[in-house]
C-alpha atoms as a PDB file:
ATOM      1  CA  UNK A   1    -153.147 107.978  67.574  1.00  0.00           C
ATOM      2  CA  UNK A   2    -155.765 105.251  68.005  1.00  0.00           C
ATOM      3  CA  UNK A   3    -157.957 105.919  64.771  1.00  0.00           C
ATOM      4  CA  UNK A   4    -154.548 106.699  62.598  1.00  0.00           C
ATOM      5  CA  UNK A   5    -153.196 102.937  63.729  1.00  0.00           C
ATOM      6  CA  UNK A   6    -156.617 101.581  62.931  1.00  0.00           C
ATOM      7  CA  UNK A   7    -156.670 103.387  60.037  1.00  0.00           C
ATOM      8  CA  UNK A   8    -153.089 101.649  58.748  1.00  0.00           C
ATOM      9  CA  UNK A   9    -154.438  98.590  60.265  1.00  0.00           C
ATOM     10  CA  UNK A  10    -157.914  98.627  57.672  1.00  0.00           C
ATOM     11  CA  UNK A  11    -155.900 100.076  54.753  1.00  0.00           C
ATOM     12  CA  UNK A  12    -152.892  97.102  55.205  1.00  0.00           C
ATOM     13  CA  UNK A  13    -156.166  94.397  55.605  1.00  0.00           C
ATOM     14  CA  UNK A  14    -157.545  95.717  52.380  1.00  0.00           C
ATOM     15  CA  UNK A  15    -154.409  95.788  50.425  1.00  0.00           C
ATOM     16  CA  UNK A  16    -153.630  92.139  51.618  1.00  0.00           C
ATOM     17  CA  UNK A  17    -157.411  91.022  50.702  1.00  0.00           C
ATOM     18  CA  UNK A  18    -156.770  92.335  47.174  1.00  0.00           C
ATOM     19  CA  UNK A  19    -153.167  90.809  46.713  1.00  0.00           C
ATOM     20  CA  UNK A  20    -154.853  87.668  48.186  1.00  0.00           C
ATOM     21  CA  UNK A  21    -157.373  87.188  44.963  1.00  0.00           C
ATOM     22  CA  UNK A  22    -154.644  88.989  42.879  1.00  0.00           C
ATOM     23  CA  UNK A  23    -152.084  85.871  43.762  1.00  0.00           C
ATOM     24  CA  UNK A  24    -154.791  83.625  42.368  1.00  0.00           C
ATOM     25  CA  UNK A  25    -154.327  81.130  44.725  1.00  0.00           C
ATOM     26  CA  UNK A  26    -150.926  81.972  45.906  1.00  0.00           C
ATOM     27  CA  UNK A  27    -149.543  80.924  42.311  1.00  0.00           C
ATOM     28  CA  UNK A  28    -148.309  84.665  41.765  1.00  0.00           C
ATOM     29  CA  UNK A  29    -145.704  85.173  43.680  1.00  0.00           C
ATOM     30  CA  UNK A  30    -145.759  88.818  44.017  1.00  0.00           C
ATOM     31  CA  UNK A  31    -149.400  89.399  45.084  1.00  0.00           C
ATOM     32  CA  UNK A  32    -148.500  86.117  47.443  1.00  0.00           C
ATOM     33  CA  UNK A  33    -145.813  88.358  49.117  1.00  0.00           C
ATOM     34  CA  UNK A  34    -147.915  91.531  50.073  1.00  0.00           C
ATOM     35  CA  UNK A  35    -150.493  89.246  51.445  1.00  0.00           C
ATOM     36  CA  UNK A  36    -148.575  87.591  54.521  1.00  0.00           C
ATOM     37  CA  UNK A  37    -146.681  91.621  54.508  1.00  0.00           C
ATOM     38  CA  UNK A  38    -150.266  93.148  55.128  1.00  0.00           C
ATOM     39  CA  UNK A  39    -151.677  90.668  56.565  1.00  0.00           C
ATOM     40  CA  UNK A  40    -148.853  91.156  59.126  1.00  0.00           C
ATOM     41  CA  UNK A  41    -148.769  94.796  58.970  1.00  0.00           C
ATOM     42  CA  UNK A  42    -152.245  95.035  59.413  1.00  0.00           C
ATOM     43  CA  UNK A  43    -152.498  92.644  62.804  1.00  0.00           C
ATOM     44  CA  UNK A  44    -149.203  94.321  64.083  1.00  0.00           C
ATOM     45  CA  UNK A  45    -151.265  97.982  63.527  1.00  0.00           C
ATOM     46  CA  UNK A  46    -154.296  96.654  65.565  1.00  0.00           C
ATOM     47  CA  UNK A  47    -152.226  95.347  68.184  1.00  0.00           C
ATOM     48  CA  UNK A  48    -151.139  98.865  68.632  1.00  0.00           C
ATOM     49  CA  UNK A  49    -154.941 100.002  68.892  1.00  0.00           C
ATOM     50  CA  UNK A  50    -155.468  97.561  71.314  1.00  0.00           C
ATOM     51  CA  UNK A  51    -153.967  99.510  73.863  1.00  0.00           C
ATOM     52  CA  UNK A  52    -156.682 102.176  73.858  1.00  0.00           C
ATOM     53  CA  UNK A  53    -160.037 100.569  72.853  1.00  0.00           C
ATOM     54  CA  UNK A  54    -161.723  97.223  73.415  1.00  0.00           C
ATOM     55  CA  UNK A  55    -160.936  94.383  71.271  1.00  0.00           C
ATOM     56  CA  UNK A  56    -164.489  94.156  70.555  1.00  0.00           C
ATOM     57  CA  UNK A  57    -164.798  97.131  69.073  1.00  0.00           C
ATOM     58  CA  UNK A  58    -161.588  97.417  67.386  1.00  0.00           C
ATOM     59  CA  UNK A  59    -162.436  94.487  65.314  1.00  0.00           C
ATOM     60  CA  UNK A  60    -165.693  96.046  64.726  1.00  0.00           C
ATOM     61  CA  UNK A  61    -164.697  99.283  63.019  1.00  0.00           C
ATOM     62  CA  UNK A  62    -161.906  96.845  61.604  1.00  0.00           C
ATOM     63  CA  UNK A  63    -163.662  94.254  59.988  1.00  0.00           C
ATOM     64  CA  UNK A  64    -166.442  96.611  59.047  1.00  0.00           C
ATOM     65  CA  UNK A  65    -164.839  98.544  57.534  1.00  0.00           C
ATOM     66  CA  UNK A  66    -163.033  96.717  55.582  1.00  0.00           C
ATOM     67  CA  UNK A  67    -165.661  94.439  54.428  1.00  0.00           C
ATOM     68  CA  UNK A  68    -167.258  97.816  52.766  1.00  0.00           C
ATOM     69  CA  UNK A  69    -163.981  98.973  51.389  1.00  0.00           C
ATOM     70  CA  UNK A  70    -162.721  95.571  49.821  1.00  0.00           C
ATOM     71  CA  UNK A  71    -166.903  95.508  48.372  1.00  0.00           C
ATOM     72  CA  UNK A  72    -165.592  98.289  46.855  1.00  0.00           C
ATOM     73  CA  UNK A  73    -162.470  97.945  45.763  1.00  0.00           C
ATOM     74  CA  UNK A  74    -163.820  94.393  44.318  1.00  0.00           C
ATOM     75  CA  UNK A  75    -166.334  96.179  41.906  1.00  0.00           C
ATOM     76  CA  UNK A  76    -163.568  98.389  40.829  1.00  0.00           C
ATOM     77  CA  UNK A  77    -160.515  96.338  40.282  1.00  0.00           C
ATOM     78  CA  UNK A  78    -161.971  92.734  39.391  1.00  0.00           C
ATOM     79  CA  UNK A  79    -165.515  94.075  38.016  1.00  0.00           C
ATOM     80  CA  UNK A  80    -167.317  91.974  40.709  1.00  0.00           C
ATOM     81  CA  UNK A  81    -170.543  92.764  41.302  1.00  0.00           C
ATOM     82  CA  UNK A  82    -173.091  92.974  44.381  1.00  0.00           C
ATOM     83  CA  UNK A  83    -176.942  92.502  44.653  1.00  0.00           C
ATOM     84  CA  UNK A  84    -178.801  94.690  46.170  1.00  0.00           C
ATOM     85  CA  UNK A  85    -179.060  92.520  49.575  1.00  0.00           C
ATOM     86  CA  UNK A  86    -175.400  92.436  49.456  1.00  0.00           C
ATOM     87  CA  UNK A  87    -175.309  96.184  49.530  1.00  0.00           C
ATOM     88  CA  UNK A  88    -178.213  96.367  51.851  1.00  0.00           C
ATOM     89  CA  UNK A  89    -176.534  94.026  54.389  1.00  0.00           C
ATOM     90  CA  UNK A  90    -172.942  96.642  53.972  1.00  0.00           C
ATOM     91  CA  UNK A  91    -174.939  99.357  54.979  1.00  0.00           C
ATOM     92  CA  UNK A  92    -175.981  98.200  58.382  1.00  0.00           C
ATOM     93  CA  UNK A  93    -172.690  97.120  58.991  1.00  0.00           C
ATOM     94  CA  UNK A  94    -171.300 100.521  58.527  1.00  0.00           C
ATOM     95  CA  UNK A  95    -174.708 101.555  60.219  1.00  0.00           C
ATOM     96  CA  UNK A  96    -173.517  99.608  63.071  1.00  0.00           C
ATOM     97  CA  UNK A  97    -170.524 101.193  62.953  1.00  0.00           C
ATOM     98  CA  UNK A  98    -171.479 104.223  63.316  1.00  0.00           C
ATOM     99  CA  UNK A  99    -173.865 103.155  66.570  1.00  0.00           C
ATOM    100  CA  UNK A 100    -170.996 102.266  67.838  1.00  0.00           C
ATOM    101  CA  UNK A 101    -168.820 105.485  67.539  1.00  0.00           C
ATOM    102  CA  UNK A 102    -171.838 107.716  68.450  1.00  0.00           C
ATOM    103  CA  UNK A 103    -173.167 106.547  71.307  1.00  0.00           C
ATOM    104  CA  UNK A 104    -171.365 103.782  72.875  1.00  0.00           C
ATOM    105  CA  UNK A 105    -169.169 104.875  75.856  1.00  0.00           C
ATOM    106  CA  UNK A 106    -166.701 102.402  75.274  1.00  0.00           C
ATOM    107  CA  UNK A 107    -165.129 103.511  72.108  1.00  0.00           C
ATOM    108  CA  UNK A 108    -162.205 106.228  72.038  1.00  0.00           C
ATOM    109  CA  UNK A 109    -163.328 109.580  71.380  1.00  0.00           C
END
């Protein structure tokens, strides 16, 4: 159940990120709304996490994650675009990520 709350918990961030440049500058209300709601969501998912993995490494995958996914999802939905070092410095996050899942003892398997 650990990786399905963090899972809600990254997804929730994401949304939240996106409503939070969608609200342009909380002056839309609507996109204003699902930010605090996924924000919230999001922190209330990775509290439940906390109770099986380190905080350290739950807001590694987290933030790591999301970071890549809201790259992404950035590119896609608001044409932004990334430099190469951008992308570069993405992949050893999610490199580190995966460290982290393969060989540290400290992460839930």
């Amino acid at each position: 159940m650990a990786y399905f709350y963090l899972l809600l918990a990254i997804l929730t961030e994401t949304v939240a990120t996106m409503a939070l440049q969608a609200s342009e500058q909380f002056t839309r209300l609507g996109p204003a709304i699902l930010v605090v709601i996924g924000y919230g969501a999001s922190f209330y998912f990775m509290a439940l996490v906390l109770k099986f993995m380190p905080v350290g490494i739950v807001y590694a995958i987290w933030s790591g994650l999301g970071i890549a996914l809201i790259a992404a999802m950035g590119k896609v939905l608001f044409d932004q675009q990334l430099d190469f070092p951008a992308y570069l410095g993405i992949a050893f996050i999610l490199i580190g990520i995966l460290v982290i899942q393969l060989f540290s003892k400290t992460a839930t398997h």
